[in-house]
C-alpha atoms as a PDB file:
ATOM      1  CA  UNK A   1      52.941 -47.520 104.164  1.00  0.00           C
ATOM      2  CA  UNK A   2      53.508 -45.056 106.755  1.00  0.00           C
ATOM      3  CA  UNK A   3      50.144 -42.554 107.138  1.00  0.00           C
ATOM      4  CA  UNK A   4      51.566 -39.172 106.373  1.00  0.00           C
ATOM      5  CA  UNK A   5      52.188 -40.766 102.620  1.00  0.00           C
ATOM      6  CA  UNK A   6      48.884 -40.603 102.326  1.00  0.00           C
ATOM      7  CA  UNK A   7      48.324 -37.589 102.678  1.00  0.00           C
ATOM      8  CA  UNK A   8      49.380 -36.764  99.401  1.00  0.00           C
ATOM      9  CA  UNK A   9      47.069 -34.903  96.899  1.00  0.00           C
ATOM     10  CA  UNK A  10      46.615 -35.311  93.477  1.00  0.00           C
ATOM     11  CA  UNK A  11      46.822 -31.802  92.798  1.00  0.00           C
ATOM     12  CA  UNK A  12      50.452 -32.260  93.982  1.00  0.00           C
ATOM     13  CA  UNK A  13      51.563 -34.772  91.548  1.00  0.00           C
ATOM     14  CA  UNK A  14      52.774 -35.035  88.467  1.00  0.00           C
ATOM     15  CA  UNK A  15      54.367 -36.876  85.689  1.00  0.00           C
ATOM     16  CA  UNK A  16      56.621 -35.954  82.899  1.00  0.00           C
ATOM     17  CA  UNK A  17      56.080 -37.296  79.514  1.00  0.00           C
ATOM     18  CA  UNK A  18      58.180 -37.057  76.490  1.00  0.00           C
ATOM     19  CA  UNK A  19      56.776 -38.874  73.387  1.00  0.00           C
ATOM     20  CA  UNK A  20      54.123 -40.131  74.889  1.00  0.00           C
ATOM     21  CA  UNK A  21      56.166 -41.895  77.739  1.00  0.00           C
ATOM     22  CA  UNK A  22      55.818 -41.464  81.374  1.00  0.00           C
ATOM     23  CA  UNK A  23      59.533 -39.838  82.623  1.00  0.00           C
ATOM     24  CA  UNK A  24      59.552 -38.754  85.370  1.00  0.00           C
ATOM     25  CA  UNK A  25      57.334 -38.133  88.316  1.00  0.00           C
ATOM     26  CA  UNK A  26      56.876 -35.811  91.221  1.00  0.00           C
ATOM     27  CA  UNK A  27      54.589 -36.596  94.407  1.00  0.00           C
ATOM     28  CA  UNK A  28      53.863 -33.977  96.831  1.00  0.00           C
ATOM     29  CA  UNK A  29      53.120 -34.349 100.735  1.00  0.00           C
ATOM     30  CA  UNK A  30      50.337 -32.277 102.399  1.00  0.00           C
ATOM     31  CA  UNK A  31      52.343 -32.378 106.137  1.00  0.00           C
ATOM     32  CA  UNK A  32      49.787 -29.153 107.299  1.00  0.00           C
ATOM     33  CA  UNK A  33      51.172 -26.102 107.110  1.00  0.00           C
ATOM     34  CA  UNK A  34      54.550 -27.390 105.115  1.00  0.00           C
ATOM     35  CA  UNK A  35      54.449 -29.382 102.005  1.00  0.00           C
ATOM     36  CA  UNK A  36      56.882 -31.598 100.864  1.00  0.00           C
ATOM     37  CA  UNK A  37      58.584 -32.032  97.533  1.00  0.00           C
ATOM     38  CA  UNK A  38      59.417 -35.963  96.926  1.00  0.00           C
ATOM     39  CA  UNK A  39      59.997 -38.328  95.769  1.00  0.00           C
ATOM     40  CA  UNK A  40      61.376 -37.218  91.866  1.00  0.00           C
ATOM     41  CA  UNK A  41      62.114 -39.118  89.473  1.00  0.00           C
ATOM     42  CA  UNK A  42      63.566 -38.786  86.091  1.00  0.00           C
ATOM     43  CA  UNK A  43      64.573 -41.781  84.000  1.00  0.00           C
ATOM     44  CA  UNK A  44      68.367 -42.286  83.277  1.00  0.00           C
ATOM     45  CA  UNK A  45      67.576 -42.199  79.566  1.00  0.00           C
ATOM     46  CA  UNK A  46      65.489 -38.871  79.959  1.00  0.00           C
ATOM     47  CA  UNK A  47      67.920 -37.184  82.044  1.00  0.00           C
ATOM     48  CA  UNK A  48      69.626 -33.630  80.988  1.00  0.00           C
ATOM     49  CA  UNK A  49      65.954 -32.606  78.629  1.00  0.00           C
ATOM     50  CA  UNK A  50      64.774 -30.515  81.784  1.00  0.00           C
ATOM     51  CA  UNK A  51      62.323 -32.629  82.880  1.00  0.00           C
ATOM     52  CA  UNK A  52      62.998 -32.554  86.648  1.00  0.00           C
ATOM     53  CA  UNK A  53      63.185 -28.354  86.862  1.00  0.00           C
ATOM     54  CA  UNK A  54      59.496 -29.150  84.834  1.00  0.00           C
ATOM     55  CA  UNK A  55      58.310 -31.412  87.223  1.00  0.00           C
ATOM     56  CA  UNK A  56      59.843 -29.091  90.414  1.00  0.00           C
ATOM     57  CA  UNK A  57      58.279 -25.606  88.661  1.00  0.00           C
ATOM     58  CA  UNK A  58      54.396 -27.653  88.058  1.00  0.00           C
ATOM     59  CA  UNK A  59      55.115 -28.749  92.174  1.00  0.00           C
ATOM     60  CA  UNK A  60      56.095 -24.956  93.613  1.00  0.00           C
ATOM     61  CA  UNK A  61      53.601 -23.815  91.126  1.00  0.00           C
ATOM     62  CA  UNK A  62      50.726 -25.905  92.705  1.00  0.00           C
ATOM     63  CA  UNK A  63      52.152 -24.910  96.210  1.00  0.00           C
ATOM     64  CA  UNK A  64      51.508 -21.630  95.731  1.00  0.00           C
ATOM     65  CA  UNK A  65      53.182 -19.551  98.918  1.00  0.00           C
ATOM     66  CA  UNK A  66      52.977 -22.773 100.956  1.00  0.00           C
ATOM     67  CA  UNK A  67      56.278 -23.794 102.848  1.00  0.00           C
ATOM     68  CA  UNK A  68      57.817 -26.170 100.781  1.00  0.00           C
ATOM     69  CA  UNK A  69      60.324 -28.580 102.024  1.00  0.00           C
ATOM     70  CA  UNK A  70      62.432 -31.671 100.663  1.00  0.00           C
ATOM     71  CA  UNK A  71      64.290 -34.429 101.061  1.00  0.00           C
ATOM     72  CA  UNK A  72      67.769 -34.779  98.914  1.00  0.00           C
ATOM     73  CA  UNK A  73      70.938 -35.945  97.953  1.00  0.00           C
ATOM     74  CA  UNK A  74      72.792 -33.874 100.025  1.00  0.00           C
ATOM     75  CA  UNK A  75      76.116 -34.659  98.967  1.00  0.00           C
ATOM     76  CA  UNK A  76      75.077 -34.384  95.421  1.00  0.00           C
ATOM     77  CA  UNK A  77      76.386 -31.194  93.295  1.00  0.00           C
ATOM     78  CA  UNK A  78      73.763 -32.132  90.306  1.00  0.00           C
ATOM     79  CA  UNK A  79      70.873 -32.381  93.110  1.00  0.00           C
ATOM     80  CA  UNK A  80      71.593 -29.248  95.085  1.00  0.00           C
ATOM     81  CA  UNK A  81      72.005 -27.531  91.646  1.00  0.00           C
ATOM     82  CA  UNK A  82      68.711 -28.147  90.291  1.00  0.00           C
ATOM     83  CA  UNK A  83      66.996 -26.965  93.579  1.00  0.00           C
ATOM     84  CA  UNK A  84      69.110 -23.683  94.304  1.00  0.00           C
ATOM     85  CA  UNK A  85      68.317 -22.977  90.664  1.00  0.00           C
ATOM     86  CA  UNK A  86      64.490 -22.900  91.391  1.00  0.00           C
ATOM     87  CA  UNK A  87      65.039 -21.070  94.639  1.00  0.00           C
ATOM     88  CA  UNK A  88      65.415 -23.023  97.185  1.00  0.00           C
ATOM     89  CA  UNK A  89      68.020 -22.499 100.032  1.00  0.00           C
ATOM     90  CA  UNK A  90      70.004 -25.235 101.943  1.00  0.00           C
ATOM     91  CA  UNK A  91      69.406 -25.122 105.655  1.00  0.00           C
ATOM     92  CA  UNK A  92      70.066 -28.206 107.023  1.00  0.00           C
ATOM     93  CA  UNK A  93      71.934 -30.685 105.114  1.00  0.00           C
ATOM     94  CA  UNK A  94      72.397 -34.536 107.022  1.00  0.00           C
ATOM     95  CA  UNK A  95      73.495 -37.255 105.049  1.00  0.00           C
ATOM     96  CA  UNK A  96      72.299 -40.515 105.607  1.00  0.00           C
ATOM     97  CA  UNK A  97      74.191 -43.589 105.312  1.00  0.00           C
ATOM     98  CA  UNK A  98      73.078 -47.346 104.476  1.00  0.00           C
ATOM     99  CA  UNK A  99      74.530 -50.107 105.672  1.00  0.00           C
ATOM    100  CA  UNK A 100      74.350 -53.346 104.520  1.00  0.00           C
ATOM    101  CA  UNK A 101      73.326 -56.298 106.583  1.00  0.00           C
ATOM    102  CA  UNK A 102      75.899 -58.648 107.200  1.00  0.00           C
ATOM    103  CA  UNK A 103      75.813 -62.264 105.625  1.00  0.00           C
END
Protein backbone atom coordinates (compact mmCIF):
# COMPACT_ATOMS: atom_id res chain seq x y z
CA UNK A 1 0.00 0.00 0.00
CA UNK A 2 1.53 3.06 -1.18
CA UNK A 3 2.33 5.62 2.07
CA UNK A 4 0.29 8.65 1.23
CA UNK A 5 -2.91 6.10 1.71
CA UNK A 6 -2.14 6.22 4.94
CA UNK A 7 -2.42 9.22 5.59
CA UNK A 8 -5.96 9.12 5.69
CA UNK A 9 -7.96 10.27 8.82
CA UNK A 10 -10.81 8.95 10.30
CA UNK A 11 -12.41 12.15 10.59
CA UNK A 12 -12.40 11.97 6.75
CA UNK A 13 -14.32 8.88 6.28
CA UNK A 14 -17.45 7.78 6.10
CA UNK A 15 -20.02 5.24 5.34
CA UNK A 16 -23.53 5.34 4.17
CA UNK A 17 -26.08 3.14 5.66
CA UNK A 18 -29.58 2.52 4.66
CA UNK A 19 -31.46 -0.04 6.83
CA UNK A 20 -28.91 -0.81 8.77
CA UNK A 21 -26.53 -1.77 5.79
CA UNK A 22 -23.22 -0.37 5.00
CA UNK A 23 -23.72 1.48 1.21
CA UNK A 24 -21.52 3.27 0.40
CA UNK A 25 -18.27 4.69 1.61
CA UNK A 26 -16.09 7.72 1.29
CA UNK A 27 -12.24 7.86 2.38
CA UNK A 28 -10.48 11.04 2.49
CA UNK A 29 -6.60 11.75 1.92
CA UNK A 30 -4.71 14.23 4.18
CA UNK A 31 -1.94 15.12 1.08
CA UNK A 32 -0.89 18.57 3.37
CA UNK A 33 -2.31 21.44 2.35
CA UNK A 34 -4.89 19.61 -0.30
CA UNK A 35 -7.17 16.86 0.63
CA UNK A 36 -8.42 14.38 -1.47
CA UNK A 37 -11.89 13.04 -2.05
CA UNK A 38 -11.70 9.08 -2.94
CA UNK A 39 -12.32 6.48 -3.30
CA UNK A 40 -16.61 6.48 -3.27
CA UNK A 41 -18.53 3.99 -3.35
CA UNK A 42 -22.17 3.38 -3.62
CA UNK A 43 -23.62 -0.08 -4.13
CA UNK A 44 -25.38 -0.82 -7.53
CA UNK A 45 -28.52 -1.73 -5.59
CA UNK A 46 -28.34 1.61 -3.49
CA UNK A 47 -27.68 3.77 -6.33
CA UNK A 48 -30.12 6.88 -7.33
CA UNK A 49 -31.33 7.28 -3.03
CA UNK A 50 -28.62 10.16 -2.77
CA UNK A 51 -26.27 8.46 -0.96
CA UNK A 52 -23.09 9.54 -2.79
CA UNK A 53 -24.05 13.63 -2.72
CA UNK A 54 -24.48 12.37 1.35
CA UNK A 55 -21.33 10.86 1.54
CA UNK A 56 -19.54 13.93 -0.75
CA UNK A 57 -21.52 16.83 1.55
CA UNK A 58 -20.27 14.76 5.26
CA UNK A 59 -16.48 14.80 3.18
CA UNK A 60 -16.48 18.83 2.09
CA UNK A 61 -18.22 19.29 5.32
CA UNK A 62 -15.30 17.74 7.38
CA UNK A 63 -12.84 19.63 4.99
CA UNK A 64 -13.92 22.67 6.00
CA UNK A 65 -12.11 25.51 3.56
CA UNK A 66 -9.35 22.96 2.86
CA UNK A 67 -8.45 22.44 -0.94
CA UNK A 68 -10.21 19.57 -1.91
CA UNK A 69 -9.28 17.55 -4.86
CA UNK A 70 -10.40 14.18 -6.65
CA UNK A 71 -9.93 11.61 -8.75
CA UNK A 72 -12.93 10.64 -11.37
CA UNK A 73 -14.54 9.21 -14.15
CA UNK A 74 -13.80 11.74 -16.41
CA UNK A 75 -15.64 10.65 -19.27
CA UNK A 76 -18.60 9.98 -17.14
CA UNK A 77 -21.78 12.45 -17.46
CA UNK A 78 -23.40 10.78 -14.10
CA UNK A 79 -19.84 11.34 -12.28
CA UNK A 80 -19.10 14.88 -13.35
CA UNK A 81 -22.80 15.60 -12.51
CA UNK A 82 -22.79 14.68 -9.02
CA UNK A 83 -19.55 16.73 -8.35
CA UNK A 84 -20.44 20.06 -10.33
CA UNK A 85 -23.67 19.77 -8.37
CA UNK A 86 -21.78 20.09 -4.98
CA UNK A 87 -19.48 22.72 -6.40
CA UNK A 88 -16.78 21.52 -7.71
CA UNK A 89 -15.18 22.76 -11.04
CA UNK A 90 -13.39 20.62 -13.73
CA UNK A 91 -9.85 21.74 -14.34
CA UNK A 92 -8.02 19.13 -15.63
CA UNK A 93 -9.72 16.20 -16.98
CA UNK A 94 -7.14 13.00 -18.31
CA UNK A 95 -8.58 9.83 -18.93
CA UNK A 96 -6.84 6.86 -18.22
CA UNK A 97 -6.93 3.80 -20.15
CA UNK A 98 -6.35 -0.03 -19.11
CA UNK A 99 -5.02 -2.38 -21.08
CA UNK A 100 -5.17 -5.81 -20.78
CA UNK A 101 -2.19 -8.08 -20.70
CA UNK A 102 -1.86 -10.21 -23.50
CA UNK A 103 -2.32 -14.12 -23.19
Amino acid sequence: MPARRLAGQPGSCFVAVDNGQVVGSVVGLDWGSVWILGPLTVDPAAQARGHARALVEAFLSAAGDRLVGLWTFPNSVKHLGLYHSVGFESRSLVSVGLMAAAK
